[in-house]
N, C-alpha and C. Protein backbone atom coordinates (compact mmCIF):
# COMPACT_ATOMS: atom_id res chain seq x y z
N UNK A 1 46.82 -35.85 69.90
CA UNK A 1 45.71 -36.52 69.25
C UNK A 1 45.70 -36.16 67.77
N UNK A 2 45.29 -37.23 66.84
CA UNK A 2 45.16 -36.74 65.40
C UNK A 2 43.82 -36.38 65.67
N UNK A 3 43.83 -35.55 64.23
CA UNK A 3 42.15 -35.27 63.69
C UNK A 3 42.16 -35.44 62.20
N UNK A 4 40.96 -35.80 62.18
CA UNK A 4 40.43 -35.81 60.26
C UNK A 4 39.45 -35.02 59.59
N UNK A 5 39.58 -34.67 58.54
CA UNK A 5 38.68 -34.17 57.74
C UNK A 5 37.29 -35.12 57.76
N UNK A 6 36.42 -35.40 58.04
CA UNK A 6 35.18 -35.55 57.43
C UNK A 6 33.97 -35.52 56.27
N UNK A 7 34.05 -36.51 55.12
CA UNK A 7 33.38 -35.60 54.36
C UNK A 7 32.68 -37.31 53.47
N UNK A 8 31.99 -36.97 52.61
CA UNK A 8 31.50 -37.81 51.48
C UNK A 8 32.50 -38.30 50.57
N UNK A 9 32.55 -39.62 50.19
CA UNK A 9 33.45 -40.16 49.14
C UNK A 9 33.04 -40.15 48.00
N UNK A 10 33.40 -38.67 46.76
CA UNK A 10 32.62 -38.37 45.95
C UNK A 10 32.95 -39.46 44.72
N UNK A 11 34.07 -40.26 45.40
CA UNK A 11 34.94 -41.49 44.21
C UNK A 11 34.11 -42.55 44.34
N UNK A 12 33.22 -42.77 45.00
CA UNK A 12 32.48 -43.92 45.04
C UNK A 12 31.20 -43.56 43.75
N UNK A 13 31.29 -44.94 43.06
CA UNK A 13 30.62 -44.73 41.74
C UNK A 13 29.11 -44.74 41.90
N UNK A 14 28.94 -44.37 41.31
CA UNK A 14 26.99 -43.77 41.58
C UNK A 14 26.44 -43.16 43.09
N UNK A 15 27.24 -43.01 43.72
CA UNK A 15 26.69 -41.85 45.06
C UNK A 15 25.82 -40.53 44.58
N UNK A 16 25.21 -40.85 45.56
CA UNK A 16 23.79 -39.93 45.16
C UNK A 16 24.28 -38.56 46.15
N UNK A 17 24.03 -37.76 45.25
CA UNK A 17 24.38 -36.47 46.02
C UNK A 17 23.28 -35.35 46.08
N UNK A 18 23.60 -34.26 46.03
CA UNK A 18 22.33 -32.62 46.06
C UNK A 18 23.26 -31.58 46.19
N UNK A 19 23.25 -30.98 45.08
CA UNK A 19 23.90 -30.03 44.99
C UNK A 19 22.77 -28.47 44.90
N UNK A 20 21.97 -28.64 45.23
CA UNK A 20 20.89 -27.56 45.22
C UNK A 20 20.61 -27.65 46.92
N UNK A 21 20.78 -25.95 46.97
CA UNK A 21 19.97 -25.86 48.65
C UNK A 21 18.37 -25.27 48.46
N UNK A 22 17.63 -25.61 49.15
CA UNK A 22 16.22 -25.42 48.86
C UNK A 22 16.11 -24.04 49.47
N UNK A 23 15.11 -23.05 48.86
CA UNK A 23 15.17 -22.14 49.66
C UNK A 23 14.78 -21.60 51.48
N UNK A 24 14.37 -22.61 51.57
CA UNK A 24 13.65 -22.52 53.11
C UNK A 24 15.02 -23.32 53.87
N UNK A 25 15.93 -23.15 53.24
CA UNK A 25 17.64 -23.07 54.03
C UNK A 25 18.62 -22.66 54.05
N UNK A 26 18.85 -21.99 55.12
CA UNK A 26 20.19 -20.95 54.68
C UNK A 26 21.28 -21.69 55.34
N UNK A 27 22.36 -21.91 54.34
CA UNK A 27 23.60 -22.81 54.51
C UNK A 27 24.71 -22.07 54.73
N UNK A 28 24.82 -20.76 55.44
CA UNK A 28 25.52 -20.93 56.34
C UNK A 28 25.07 -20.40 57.66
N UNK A 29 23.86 -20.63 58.07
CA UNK A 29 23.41 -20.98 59.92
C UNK A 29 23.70 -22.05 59.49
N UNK A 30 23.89 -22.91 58.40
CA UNK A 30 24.17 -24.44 58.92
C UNK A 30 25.57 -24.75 58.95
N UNK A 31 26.17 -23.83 58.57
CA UNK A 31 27.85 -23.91 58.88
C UNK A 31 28.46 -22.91 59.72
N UNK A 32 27.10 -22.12 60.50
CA UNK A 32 27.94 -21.38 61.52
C UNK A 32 28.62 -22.35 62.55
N UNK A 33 28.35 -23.29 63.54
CA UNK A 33 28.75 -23.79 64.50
C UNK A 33 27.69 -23.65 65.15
N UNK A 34 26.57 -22.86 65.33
CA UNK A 34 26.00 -22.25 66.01
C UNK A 34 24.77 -22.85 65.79
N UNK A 35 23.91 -23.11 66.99
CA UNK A 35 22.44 -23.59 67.44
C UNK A 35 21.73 -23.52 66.57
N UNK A 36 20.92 -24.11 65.99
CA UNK A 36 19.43 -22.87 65.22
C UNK A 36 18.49 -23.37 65.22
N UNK A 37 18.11 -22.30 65.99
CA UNK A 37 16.14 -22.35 66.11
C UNK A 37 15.12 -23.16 65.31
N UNK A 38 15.60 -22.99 64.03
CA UNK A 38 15.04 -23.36 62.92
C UNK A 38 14.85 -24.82 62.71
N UNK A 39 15.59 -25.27 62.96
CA UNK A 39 15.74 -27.08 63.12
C UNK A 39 14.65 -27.80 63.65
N UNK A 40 13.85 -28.59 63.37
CA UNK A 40 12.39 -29.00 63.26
C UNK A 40 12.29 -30.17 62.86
N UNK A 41 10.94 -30.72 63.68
CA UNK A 41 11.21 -32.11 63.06
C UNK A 41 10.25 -32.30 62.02
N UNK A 42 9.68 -31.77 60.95
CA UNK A 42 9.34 -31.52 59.73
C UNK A 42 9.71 -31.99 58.44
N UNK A 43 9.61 -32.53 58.15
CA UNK A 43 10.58 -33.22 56.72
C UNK A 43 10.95 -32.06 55.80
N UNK A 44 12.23 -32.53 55.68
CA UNK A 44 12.58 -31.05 54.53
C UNK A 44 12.91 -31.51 53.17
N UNK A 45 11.73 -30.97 52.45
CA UNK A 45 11.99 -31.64 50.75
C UNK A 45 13.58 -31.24 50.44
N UNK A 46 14.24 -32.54 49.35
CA UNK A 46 15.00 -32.01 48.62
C UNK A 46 15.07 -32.79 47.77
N UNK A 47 15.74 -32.36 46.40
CA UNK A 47 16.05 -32.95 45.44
C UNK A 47 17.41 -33.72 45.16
N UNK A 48 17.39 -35.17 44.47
CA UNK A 48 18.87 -35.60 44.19
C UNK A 48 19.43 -34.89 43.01
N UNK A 49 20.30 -34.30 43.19
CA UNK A 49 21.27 -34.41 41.87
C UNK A 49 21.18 -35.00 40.84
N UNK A 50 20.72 -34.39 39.36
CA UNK A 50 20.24 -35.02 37.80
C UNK A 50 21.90 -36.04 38.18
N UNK A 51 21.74 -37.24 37.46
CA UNK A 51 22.80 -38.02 37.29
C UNK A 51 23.60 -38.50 38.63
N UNK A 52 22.71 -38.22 40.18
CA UNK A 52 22.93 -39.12 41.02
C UNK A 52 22.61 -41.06 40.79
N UNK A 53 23.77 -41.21 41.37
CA UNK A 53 23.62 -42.71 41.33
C UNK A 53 22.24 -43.61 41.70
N UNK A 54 22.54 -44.63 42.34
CA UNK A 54 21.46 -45.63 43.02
C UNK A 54 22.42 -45.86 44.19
N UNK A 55 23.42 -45.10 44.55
CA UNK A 55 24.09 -45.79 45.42
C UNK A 55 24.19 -45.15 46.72
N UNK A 56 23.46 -45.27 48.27
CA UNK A 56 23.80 -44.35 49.28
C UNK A 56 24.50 -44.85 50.35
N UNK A 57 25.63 -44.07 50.23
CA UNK A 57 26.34 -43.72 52.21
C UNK A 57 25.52 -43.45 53.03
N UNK A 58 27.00 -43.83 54.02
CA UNK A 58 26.26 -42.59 55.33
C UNK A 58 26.31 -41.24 55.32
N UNK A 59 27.12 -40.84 54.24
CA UNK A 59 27.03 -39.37 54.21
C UNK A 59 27.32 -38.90 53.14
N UNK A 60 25.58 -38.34 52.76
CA UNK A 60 25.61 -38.01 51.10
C UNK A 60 26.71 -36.53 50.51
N UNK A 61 26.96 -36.81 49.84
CA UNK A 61 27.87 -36.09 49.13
C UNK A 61 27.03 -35.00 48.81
N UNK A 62 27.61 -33.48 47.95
CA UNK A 62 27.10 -32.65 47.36
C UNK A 62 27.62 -31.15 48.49
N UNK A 63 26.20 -30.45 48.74
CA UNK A 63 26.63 -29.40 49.01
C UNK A 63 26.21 -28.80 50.84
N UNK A 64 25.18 -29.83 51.17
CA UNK A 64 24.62 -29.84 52.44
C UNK A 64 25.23 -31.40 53.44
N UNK A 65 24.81 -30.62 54.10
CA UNK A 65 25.96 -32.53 55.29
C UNK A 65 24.37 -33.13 55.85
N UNK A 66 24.37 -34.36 54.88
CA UNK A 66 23.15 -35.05 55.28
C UNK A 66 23.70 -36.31 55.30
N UNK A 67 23.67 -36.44 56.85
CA UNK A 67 24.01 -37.85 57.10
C UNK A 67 23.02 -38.94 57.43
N UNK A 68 23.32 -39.63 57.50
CA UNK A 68 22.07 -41.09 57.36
C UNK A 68 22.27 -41.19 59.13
N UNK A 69 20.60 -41.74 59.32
CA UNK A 69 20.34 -42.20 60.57
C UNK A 69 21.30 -43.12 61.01
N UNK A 70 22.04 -44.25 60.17
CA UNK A 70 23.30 -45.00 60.83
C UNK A 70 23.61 -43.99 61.39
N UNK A 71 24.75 -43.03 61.44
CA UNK A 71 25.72 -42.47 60.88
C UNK A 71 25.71 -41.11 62.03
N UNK A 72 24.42 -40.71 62.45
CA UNK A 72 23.51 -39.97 63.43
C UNK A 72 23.45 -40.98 65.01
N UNK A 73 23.01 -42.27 64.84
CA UNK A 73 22.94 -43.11 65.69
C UNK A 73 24.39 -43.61 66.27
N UNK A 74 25.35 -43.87 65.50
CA UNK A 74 26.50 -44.22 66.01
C UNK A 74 26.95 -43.07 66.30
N UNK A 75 27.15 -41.64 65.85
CA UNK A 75 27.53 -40.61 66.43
C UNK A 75 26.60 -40.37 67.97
N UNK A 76 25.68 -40.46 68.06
CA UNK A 76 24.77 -41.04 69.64
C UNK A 76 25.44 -41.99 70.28
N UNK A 77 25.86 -42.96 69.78
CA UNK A 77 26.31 -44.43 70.74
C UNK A 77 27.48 -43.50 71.04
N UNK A 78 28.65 -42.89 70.33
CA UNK A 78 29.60 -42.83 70.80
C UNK A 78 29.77 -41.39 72.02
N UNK A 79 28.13 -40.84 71.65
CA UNK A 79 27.87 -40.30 73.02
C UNK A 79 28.19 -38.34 72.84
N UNK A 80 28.19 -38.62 71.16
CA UNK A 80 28.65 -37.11 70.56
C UNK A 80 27.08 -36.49 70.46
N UNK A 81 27.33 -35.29 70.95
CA UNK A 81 26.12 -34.64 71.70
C UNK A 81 25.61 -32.86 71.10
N UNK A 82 26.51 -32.87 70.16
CA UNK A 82 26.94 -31.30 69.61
C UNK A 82 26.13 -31.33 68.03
N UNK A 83 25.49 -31.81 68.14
CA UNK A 83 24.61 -31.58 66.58
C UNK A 83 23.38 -31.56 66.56
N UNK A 84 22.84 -31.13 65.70
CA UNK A 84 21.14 -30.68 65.59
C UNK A 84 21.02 -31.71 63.66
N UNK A 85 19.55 -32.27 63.97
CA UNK A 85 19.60 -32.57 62.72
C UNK A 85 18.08 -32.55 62.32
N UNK A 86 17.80 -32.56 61.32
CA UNK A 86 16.15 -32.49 60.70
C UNK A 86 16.57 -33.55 59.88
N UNK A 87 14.81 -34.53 59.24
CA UNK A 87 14.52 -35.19 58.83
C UNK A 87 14.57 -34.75 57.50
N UNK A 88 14.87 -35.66 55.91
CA UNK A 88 14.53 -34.85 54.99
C UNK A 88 13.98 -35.80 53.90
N UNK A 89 13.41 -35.48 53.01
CA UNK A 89 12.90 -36.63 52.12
C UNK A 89 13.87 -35.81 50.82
N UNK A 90 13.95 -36.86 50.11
CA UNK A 90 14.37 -37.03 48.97
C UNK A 90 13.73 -37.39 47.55
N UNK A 91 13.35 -36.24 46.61
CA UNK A 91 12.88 -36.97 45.59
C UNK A 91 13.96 -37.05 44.89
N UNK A 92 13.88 -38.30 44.01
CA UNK A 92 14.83 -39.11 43.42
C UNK A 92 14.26 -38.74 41.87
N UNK A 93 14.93 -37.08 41.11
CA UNK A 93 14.04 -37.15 39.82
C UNK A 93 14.04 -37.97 38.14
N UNK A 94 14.61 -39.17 38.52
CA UNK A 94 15.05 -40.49 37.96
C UNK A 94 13.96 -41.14 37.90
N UNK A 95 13.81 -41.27 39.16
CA UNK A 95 12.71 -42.28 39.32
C UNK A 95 11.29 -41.60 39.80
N UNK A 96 11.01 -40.12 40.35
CA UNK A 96 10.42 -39.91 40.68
C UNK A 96 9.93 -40.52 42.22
N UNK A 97 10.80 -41.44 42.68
CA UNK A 97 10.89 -41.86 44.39
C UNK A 97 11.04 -41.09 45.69
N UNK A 98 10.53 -41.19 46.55
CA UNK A 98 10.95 -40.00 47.60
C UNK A 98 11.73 -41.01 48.69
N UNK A 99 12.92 -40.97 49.41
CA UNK A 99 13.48 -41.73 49.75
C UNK A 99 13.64 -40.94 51.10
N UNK A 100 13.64 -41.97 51.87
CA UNK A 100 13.78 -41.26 53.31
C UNK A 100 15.03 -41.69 54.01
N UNK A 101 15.90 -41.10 55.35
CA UNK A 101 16.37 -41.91 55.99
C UNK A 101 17.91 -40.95 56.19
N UNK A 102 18.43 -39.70 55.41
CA UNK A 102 19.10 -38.49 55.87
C UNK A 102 18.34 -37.40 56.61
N UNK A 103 19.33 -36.92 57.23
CA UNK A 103 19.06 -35.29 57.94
C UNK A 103 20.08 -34.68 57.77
N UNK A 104 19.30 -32.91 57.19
CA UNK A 104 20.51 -31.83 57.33
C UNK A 104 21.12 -32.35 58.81
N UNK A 105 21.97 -31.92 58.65
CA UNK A 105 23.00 -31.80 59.97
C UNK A 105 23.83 -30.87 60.08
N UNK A 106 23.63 -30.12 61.86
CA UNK A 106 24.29 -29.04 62.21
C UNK A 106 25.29 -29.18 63.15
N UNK A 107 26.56 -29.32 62.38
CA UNK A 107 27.37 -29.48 63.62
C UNK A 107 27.45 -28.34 65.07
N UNK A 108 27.54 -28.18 65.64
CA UNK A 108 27.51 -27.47 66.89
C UNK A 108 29.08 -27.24 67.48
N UNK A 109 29.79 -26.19 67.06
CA UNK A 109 30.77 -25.77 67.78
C UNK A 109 31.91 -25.58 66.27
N UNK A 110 32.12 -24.26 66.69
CA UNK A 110 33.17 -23.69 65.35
C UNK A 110 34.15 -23.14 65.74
N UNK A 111 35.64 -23.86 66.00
CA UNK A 111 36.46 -24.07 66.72
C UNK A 111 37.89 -23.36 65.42
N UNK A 112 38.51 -22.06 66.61
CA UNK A 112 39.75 -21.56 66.03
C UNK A 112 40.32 -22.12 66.51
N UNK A 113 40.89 -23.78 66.03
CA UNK A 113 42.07 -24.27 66.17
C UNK A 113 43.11 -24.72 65.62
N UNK A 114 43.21 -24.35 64.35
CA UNK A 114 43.87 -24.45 62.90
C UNK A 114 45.59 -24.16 63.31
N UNK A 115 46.83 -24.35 63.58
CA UNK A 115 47.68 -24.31 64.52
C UNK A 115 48.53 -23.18 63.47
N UNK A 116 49.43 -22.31 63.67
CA UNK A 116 49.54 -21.08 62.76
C UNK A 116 48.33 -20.34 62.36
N UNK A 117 47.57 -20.35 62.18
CA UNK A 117 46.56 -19.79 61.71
C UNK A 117 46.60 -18.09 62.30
N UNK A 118 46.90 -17.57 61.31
CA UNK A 118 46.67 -15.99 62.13
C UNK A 118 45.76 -15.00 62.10
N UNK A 119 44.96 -14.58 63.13
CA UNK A 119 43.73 -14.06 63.01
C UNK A 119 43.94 -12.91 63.13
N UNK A 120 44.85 -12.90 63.52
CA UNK A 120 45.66 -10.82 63.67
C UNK A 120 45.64 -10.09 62.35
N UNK A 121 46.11 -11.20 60.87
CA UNK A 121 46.11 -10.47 59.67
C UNK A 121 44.46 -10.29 59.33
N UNK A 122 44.63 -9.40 58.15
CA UNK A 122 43.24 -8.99 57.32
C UNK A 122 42.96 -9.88 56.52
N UNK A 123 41.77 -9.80 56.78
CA UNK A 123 40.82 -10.88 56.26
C UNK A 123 41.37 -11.40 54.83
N UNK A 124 41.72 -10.35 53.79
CA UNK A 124 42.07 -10.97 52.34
C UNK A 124 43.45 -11.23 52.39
N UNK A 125 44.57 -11.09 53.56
CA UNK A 125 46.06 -12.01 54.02
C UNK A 125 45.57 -13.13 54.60
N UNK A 126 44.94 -13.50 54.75
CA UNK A 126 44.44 -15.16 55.37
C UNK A 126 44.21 -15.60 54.55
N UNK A 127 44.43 -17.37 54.25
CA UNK A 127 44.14 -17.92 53.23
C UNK A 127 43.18 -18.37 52.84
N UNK A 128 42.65 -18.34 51.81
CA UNK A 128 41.35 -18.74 50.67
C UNK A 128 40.44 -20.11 51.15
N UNK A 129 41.75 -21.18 51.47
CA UNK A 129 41.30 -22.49 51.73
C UNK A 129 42.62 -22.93 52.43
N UNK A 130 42.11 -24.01 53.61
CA UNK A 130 42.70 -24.48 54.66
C UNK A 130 43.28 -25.44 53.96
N UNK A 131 44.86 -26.30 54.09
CA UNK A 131 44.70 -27.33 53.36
C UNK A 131 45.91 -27.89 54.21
N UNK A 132 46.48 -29.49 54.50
CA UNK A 132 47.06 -29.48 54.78
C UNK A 132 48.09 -29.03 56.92
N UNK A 133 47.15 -29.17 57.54
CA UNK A 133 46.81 -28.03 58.33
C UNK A 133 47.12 -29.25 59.51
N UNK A 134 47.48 -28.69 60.50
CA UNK A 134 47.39 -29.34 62.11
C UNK A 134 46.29 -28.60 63.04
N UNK A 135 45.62 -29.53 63.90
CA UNK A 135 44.82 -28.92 65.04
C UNK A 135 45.84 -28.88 66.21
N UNK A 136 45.15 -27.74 66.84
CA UNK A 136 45.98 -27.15 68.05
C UNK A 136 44.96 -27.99 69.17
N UNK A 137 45.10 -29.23 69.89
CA UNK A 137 44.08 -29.68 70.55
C UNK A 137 43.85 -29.12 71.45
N UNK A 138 44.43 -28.16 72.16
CA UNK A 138 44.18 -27.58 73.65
C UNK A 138 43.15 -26.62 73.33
N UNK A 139 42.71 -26.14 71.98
CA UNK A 139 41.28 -25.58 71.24
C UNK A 139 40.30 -26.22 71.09
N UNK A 140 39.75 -27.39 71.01
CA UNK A 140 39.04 -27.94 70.52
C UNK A 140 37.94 -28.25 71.68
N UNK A 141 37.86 -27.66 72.99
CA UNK A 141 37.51 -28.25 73.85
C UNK A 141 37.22 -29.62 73.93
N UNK A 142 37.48 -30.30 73.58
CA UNK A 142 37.72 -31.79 73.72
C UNK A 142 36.32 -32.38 73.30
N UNK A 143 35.57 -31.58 71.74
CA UNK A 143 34.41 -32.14 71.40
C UNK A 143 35.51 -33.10 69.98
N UNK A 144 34.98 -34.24 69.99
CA UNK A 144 34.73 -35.46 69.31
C UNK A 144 34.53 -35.22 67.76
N UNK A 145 33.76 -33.86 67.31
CA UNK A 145 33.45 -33.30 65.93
C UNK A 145 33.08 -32.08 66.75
N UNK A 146 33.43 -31.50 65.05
CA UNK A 146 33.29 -29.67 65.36
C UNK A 146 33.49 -29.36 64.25
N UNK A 147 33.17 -28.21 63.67
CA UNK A 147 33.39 -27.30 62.34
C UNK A 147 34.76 -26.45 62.76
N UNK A 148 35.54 -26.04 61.57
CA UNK A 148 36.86 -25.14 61.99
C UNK A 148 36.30 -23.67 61.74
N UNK A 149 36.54 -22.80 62.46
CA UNK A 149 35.78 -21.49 62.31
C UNK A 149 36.92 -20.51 60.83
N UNK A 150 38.06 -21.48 60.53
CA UNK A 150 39.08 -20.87 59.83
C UNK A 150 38.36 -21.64 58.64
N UNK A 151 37.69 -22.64 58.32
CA UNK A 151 36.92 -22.77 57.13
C UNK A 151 35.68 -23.54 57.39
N UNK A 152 34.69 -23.20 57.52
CA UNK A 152 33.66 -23.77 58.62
C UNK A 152 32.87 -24.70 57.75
N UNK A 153 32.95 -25.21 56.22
CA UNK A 153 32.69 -26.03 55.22
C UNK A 153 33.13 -27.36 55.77
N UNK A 154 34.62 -27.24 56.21
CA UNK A 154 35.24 -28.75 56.90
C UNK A 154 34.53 -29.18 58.46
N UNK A 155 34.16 -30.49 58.34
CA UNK A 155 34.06 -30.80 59.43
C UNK A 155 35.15 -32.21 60.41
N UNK A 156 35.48 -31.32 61.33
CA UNK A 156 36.62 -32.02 61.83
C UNK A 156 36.32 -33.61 63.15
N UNK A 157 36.99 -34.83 62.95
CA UNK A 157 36.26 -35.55 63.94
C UNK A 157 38.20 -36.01 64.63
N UNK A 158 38.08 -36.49 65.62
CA UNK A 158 39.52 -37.08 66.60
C UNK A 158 39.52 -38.01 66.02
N UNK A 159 40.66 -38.95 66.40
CA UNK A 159 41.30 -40.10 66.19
C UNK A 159 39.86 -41.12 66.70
N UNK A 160 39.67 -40.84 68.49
CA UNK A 160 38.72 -41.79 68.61
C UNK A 160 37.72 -41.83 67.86
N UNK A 161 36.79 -40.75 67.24
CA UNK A 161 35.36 -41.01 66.57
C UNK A 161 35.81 -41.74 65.65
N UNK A 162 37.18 -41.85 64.93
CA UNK A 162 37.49 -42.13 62.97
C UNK A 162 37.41 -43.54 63.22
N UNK A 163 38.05 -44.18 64.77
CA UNK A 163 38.21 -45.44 64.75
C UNK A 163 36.85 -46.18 64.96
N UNK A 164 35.83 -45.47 65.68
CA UNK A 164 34.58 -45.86 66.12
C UNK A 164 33.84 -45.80 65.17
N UNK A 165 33.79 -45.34 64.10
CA UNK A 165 33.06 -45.15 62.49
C UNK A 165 33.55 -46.24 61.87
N UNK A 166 34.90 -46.49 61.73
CA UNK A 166 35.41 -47.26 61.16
C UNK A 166 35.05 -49.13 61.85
N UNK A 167 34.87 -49.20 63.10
CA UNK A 167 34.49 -49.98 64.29
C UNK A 167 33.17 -50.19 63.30
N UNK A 168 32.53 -49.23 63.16
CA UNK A 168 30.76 -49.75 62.93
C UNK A 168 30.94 -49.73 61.36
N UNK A 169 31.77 -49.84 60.00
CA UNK A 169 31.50 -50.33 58.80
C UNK A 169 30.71 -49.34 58.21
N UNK A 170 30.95 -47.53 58.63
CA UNK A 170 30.66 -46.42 57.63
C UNK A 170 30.99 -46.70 56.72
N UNK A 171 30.23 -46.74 55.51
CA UNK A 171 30.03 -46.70 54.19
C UNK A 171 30.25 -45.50 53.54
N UNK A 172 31.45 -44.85 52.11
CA UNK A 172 31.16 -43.83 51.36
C UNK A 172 31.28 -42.73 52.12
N UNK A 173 32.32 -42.74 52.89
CA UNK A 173 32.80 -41.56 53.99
C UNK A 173 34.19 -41.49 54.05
N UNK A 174 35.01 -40.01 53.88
CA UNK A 174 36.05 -40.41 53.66
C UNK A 174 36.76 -39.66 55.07
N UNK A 175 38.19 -40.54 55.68
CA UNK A 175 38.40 -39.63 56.72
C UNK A 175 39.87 -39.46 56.54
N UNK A 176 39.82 -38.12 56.31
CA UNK A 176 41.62 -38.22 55.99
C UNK A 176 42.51 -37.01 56.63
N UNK A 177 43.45 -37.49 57.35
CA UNK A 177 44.33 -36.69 58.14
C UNK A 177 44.22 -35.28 57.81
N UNK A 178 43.83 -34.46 58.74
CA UNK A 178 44.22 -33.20 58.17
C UNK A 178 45.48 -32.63 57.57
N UNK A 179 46.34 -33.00 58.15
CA UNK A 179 47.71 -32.98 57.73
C UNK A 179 48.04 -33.29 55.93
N UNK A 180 46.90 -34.40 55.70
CA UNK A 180 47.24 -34.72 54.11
C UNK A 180 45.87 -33.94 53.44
N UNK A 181 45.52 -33.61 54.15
CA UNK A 181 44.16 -32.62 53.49
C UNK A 181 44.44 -31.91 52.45
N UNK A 182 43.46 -32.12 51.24
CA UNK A 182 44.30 -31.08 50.14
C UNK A 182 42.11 -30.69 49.51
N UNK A 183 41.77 -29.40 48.91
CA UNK A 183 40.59 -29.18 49.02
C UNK A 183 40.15 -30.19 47.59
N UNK A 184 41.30 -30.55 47.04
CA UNK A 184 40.94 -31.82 45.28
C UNK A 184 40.46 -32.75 45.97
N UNK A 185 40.39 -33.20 46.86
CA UNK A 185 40.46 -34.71 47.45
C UNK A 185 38.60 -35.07 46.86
């Protein structure tokens, strides 16, 4: 089976992004793999990025994985069951607008399946950043998306989800072979 990187298409012109985490979130329980309590259905303020566009994906760019209710819903249709997400508003400080219709999102499951990958060496002999890389599928327990526990920033989806995203006309999402994965992209 292939797999892909997952992420925001930061080349798409005026994509609105957030590069600020608010303090009432700690980003990495949201990149452990792991459950969290914390997840609520509460709206969680955040701010766009000075010099975000007018333009939104399904999955805003920047520094948190906030994907749009499309994007949440077709990951539902296709029956992917491993994520936690909260509601969040958006002020837009351009316009002063609060825009609704992303959630943080927690992927659920942080998977050593990076193929070479050696966990035997010390921590500063392992490499910096994953790039370029094959999944070992007989690791992955056969979830659909998952975070890699060898860089838990990437989020990884199969061949079937890329085609089923692609099936429903995801917008401003980029999915690219791990194999050609490079961290410039």
């Amino acid at each position: 089976m292939n797999y892909y990187v997952l992420f925001a298409d930061l080349r798409v012109k005026g994509l609105a992004t957030v590069t600020t985490v608010p303090n009432n979130v700690d980003l990495l329980n949201t990149m452990s793999g792991l459950e969290q309590a914390d997840y609520r259905d509460k709206l969680l303020r955040l701010t766009l990025s000075t010099g975000s566009g007018s333009f939104r994906g399904h999955l805003m760019g920047g520094i948190l994985p906030l994907f749009h209710t499309d994007l949440l819903n077709a990951l539902k249709e296709f029956g992917v069951n491993n994520y936690q997400s909260q509601p969040t508003e958006m002020l837009d400080p351009a316009t002063n607008v609060i825009e609704y219709g992303y959630h943080l999102t927690n992927i659920i499951g942080l998977k050593a399946c990076v193929e070479g990958y050696d966990w035997s060496a010390k921590p500063w002999d392992r490499p910096a950043r994953i790039e370029y890389f094959q999944i070992d599928s007989t690791k992955t327990d056969n979830l659909a998306i998952f975070r890699l526990k060898e860089q838990p920033n990437l989020i990884i989806i199969n061949q079937k989800l890329r085609d089923f995203l692609i099936e429903k006309e995801m917008v401003a999402i980029r999915m690219i072979p791990t194999e050609e994965f490079n961290s410039l992209m």
